[in-house]
PDB file of N, CA and C in Angstrom:
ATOM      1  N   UNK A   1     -10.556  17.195  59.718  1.00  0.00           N
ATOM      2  CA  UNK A   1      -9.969  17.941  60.805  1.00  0.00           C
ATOM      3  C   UNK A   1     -10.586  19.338  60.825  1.00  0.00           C
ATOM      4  N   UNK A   2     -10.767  19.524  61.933  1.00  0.00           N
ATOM      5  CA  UNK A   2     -11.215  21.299  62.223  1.00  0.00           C
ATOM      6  C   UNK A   2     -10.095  22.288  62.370  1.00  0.00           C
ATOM      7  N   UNK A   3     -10.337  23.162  61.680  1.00  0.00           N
ATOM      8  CA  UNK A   3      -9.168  24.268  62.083  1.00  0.00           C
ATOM      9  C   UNK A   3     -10.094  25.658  62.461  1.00  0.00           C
ATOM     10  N   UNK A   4      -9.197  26.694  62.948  1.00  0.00           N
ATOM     11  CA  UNK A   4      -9.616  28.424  62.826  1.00  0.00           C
ATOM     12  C   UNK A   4      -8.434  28.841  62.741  1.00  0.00           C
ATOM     13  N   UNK A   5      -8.931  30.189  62.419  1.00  0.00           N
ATOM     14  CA  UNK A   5      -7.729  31.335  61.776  1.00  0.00           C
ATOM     15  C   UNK A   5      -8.352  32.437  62.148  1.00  0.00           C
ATOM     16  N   UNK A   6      -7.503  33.622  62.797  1.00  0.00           N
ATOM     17  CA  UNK A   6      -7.877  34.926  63.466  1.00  0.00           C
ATOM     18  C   UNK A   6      -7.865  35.686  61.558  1.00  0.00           C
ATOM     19  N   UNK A   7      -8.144  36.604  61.238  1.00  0.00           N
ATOM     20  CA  UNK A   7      -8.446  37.946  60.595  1.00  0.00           C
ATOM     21  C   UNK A   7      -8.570  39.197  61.207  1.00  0.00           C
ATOM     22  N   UNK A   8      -8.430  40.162  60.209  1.00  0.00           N
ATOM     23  CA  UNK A   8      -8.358  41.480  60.673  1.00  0.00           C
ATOM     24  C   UNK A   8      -8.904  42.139  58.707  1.00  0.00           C
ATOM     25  N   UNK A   9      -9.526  42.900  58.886  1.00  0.00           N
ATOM     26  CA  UNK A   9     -10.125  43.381  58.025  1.00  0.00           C
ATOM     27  C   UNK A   9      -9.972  45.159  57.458  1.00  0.00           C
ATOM     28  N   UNK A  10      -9.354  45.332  56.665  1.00  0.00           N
ATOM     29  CA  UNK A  10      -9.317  46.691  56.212  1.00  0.00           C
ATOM     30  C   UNK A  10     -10.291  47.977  57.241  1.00  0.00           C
ATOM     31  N   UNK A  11     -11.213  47.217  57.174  1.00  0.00           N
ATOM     32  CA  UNK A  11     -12.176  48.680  58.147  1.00  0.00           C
ATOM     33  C   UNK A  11     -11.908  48.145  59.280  1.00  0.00           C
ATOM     34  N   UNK A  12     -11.117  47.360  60.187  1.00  0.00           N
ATOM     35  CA  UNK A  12     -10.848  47.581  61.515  1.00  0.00           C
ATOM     36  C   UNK A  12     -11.794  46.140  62.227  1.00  0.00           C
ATOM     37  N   UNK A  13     -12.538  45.596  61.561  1.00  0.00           N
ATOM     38  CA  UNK A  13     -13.145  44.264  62.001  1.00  0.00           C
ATOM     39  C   UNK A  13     -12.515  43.429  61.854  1.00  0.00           C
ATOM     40  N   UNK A  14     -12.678  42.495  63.390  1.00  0.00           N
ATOM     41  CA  UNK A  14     -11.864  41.518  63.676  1.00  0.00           C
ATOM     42  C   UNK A  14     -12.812  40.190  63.388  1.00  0.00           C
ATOM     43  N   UNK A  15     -12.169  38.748  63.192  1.00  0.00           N
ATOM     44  CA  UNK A  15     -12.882  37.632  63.643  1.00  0.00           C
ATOM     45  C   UNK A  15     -12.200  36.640  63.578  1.00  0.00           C
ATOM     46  N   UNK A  16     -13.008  35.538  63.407  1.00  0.00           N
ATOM     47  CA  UNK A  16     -12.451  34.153  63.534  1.00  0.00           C
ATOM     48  C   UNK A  16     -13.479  33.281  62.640  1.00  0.00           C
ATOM     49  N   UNK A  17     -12.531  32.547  61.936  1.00  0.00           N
ATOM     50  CA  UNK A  17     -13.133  31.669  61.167  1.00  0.00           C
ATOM     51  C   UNK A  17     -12.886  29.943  61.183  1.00  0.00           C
ATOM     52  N   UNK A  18     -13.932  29.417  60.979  1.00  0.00           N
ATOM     53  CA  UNK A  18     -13.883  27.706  61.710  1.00  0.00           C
ATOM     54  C   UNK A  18     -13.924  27.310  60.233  1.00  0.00           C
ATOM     55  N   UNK A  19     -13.590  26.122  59.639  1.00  0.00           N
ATOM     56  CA  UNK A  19     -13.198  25.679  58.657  1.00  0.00           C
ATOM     57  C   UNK A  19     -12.607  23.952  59.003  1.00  0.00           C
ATOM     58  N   UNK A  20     -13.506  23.278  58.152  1.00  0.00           N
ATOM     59  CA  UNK A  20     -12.510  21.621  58.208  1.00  0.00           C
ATOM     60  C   UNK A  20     -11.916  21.847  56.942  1.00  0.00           C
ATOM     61  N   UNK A  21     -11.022  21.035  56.678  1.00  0.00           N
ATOM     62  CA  UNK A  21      -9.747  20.679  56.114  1.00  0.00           C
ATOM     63  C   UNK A  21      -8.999  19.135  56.301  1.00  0.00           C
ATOM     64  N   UNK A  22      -8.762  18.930  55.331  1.00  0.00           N
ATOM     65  CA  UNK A  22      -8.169  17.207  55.641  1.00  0.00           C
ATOM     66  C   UNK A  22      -6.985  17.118  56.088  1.00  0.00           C
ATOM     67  N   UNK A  23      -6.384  17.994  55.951  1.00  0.00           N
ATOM     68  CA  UNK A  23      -4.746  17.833  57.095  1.00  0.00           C
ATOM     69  C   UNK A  23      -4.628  20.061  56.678  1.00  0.00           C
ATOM     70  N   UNK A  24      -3.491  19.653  57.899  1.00  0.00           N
ATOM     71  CA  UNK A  24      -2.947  21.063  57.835  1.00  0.00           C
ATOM     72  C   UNK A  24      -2.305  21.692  56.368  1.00  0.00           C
ATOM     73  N   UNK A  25      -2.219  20.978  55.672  1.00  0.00           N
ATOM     74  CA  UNK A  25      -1.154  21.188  54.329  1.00  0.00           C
ATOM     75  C   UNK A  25      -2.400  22.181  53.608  1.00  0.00           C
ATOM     76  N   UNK A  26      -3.450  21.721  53.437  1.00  0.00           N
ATOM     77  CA  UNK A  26      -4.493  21.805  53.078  1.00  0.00           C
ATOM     78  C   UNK A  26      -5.816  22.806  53.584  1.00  0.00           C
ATOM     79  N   UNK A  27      -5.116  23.017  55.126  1.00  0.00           N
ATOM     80  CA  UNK A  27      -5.659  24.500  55.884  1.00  0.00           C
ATOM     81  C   UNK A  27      -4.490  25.431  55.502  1.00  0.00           C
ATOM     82  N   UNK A  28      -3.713  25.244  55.260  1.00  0.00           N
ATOM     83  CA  UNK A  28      -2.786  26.598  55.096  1.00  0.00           C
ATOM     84  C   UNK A  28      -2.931  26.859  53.534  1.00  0.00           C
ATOM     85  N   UNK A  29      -3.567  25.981  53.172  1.00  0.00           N
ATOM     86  CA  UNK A  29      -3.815  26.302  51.138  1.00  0.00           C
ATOM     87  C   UNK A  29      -4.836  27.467  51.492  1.00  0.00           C
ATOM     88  N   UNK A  30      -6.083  26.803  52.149  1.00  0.00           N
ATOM     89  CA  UNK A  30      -7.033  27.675  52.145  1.00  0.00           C
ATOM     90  C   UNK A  30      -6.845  29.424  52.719  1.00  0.00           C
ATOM     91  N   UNK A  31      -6.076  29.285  53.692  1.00  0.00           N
ATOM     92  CA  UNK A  31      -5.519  30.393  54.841  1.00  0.00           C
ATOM     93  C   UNK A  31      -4.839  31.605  53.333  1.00  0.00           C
ATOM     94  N   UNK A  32      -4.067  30.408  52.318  1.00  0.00           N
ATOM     95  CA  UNK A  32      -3.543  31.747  51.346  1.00  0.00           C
ATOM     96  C   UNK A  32      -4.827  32.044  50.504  1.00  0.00           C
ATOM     97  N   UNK A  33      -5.430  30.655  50.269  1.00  0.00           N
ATOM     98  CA  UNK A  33      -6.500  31.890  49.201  1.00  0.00           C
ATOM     99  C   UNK A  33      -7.318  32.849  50.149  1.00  0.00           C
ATOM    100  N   UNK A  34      -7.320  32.502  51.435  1.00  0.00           N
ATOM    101  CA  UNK A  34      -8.437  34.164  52.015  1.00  0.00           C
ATOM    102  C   UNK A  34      -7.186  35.027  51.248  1.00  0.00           C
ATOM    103  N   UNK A  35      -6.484  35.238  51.382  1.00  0.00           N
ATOM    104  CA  UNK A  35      -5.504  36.247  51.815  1.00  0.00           C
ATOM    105  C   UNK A  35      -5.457  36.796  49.361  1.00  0.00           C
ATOM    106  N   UNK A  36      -5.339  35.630  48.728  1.00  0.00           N
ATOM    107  CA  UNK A  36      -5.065  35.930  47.594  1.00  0.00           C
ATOM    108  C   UNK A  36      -6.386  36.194  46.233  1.00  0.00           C
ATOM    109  N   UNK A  37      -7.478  35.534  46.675  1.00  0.00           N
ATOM    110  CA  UNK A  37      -8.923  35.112  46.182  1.00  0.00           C
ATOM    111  C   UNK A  37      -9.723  36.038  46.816  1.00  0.00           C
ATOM    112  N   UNK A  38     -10.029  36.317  48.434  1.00  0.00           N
ATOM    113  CA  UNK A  38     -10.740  36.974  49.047  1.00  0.00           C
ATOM    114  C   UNK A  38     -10.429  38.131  49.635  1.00  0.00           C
ATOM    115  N   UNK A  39      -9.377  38.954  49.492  1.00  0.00           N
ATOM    116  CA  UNK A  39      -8.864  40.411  49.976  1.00  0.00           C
ATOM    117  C   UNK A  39      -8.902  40.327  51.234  1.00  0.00           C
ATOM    118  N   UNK A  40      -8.355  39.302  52.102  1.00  0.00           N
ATOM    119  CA  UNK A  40      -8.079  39.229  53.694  1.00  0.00           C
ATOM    120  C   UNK A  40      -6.470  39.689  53.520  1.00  0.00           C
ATOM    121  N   UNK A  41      -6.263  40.548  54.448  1.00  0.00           N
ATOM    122  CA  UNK A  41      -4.779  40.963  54.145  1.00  0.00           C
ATOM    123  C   UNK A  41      -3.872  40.795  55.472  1.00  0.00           C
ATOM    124  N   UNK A  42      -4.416  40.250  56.565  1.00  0.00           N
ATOM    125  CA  UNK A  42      -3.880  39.918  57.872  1.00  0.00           C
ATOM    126  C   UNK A  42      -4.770  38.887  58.032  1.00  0.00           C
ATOM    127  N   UNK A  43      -4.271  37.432  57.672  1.00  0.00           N
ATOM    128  CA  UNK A  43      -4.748  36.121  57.922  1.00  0.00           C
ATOM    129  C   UNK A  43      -3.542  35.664  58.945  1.00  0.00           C
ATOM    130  N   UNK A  44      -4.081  35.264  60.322  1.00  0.00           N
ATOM    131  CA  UNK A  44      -2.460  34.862  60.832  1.00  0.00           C
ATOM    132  C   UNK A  44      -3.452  33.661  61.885  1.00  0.00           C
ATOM    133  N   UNK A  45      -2.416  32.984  62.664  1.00  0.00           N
ATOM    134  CA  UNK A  45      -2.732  32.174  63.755  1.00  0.00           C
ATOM    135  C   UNK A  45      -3.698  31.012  63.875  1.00  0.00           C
ATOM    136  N   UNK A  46      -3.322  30.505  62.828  1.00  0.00           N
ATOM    137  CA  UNK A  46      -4.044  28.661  62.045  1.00  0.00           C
ATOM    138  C   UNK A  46      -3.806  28.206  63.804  1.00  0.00           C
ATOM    139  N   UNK A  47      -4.519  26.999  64.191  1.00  0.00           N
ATOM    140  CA  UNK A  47      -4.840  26.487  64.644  1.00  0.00           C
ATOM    141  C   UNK A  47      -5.208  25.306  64.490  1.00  0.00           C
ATOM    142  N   UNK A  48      -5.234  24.293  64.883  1.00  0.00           N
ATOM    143  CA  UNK A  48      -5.957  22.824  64.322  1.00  0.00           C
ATOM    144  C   UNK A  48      -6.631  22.918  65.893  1.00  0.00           C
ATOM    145  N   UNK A  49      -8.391  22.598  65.881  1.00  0.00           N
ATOM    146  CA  UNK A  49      -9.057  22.406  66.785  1.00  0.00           C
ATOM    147  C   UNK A  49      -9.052  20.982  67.306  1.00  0.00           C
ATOM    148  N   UNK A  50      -8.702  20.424  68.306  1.00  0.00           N
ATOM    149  CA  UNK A  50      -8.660  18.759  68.903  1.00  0.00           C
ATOM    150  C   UNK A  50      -9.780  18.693  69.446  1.00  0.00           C
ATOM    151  N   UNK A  51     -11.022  19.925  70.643  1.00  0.00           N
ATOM    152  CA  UNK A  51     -11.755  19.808  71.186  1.00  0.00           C
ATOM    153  C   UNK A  51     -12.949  19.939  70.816  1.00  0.00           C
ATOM    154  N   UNK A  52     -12.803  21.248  69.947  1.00  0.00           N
ATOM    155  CA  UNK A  52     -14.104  22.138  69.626  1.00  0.00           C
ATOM    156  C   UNK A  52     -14.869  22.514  70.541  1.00  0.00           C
ATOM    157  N   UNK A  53     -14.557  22.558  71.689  1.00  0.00           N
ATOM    158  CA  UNK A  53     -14.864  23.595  72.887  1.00  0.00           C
ATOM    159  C   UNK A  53     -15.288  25.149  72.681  1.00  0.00           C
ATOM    160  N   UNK A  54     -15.885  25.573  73.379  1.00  0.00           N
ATOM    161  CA  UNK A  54     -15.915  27.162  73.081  1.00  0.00           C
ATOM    162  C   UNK A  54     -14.294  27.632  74.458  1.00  0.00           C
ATOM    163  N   UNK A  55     -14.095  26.704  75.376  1.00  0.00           N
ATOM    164  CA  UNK A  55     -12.907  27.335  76.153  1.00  0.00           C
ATOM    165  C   UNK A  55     -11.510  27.236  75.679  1.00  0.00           C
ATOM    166  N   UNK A  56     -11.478  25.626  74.333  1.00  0.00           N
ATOM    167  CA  UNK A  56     -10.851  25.955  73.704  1.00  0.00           C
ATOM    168  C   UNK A  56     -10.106  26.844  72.412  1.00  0.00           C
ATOM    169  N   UNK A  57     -10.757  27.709  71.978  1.00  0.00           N
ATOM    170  CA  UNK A  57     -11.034  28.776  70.986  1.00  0.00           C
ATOM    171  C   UNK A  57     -10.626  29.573  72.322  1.00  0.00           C
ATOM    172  N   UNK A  58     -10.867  30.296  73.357  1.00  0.00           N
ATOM    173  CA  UNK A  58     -10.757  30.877  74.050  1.00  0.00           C
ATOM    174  C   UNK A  58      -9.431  30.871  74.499  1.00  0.00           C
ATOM    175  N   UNK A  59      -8.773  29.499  74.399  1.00  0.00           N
ATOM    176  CA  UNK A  59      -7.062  29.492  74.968  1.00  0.00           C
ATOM    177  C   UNK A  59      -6.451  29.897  73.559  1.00  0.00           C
ATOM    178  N   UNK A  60      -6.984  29.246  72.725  1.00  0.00           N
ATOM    179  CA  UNK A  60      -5.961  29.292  71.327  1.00  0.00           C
ATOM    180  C   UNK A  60      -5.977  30.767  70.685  1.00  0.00           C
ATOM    181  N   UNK A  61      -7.402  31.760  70.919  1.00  0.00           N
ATOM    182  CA  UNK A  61      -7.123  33.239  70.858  1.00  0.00           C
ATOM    183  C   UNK A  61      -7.640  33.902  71.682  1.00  0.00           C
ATOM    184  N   UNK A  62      -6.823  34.076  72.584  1.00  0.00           N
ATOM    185  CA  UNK A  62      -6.856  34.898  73.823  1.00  0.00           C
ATOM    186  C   UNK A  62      -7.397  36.521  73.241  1.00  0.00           C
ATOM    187  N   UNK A  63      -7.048  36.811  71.869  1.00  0.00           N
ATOM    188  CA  UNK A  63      -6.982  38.393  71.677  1.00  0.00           C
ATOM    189  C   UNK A  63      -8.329  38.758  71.126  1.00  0.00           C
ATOM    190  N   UNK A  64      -9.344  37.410  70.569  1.00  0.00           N
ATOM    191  CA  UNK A  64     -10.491  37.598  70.549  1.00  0.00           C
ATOM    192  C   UNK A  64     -10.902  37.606  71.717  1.00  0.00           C
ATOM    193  N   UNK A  65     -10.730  36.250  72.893  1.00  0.00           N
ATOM    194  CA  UNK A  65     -11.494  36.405  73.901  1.00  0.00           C
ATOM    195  C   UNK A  65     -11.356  37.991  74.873  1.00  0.00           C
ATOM    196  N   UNK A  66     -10.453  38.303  74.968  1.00  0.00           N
ATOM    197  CA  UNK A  66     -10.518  39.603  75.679  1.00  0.00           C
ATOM    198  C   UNK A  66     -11.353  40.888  74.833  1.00  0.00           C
ATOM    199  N   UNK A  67     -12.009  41.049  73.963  1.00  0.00           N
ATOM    200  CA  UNK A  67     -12.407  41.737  73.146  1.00  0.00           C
ATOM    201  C   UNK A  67     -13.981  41.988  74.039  1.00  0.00           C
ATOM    202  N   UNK A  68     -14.117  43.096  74.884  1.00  0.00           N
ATOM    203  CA  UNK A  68     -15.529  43.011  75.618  1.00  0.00           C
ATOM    204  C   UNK A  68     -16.565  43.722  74.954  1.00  0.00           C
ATOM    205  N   UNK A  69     -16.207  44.724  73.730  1.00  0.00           N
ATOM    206  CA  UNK A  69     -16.948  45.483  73.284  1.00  0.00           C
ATOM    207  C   UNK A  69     -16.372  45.941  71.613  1.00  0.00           C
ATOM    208  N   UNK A  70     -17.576  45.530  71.054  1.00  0.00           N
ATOM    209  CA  UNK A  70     -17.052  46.014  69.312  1.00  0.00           C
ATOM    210  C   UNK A  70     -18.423  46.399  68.532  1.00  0.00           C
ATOM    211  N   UNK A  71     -17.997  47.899  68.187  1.00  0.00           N
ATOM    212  CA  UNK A  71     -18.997  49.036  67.672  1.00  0.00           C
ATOM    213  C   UNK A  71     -20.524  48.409  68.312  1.00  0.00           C
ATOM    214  N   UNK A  72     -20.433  48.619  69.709  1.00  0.00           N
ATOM    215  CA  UNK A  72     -21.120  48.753  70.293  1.00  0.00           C
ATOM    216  C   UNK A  72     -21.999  47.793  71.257  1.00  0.00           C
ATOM    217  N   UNK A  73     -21.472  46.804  70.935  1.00  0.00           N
ATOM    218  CA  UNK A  73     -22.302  45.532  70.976  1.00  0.00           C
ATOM    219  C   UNK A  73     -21.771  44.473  72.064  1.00  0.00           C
ATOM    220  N   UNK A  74     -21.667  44.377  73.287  1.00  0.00           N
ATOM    221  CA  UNK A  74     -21.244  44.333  74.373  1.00  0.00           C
ATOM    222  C   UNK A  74     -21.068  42.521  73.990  1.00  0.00           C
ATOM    223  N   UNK A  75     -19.820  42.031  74.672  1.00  0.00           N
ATOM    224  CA  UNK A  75     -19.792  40.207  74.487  1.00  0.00           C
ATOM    225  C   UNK A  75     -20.558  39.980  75.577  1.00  0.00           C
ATOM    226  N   UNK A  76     -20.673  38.918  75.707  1.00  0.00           N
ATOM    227  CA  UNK A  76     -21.820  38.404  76.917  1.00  0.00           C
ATOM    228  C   UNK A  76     -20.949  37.655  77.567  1.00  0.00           C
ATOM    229  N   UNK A  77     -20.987  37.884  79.465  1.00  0.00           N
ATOM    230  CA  UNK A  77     -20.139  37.202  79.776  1.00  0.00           C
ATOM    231  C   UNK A  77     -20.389  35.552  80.412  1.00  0.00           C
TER     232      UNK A  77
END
């Protein structure tokens, strides 16, 4: 199964991370070690991907997709 998970990063960088996983039990293991193993300290908004679309990523985080500009570097529309 495919999943993503939004982040937020101490210096103010945002992203998204794609990750398979064999069931959800097993994406939310991983979701704590960012957070306990890797110093992610705002891991939120798991997802399980059904499409793998780029419009789906786009419905499931709206707060990346609206993001038009970050340190400088314009999204492409």
């Amino acid at each position: 199964m495919r999943f993503a998970v939004e982040y937020d990063t101490k210096s103010g960088s945002i992203g998204l991370i794609l990750f398979s996983a064999k069931d959800l039990n097993a994406a939310q293991i991983y979701v704590e070690e960012m957070i306990t193993y890797y110093g992610h300290t705002n891991v939120f908004n798991l997802n399980e991907l059904a499409e793998g679309s780029i419009d789906e990523l786009y419905r499931l985080f709206p707060r990346l997709a609206t993001v038009t500009e970050r340190n400088g570097i314009p999204r492409k529309s």
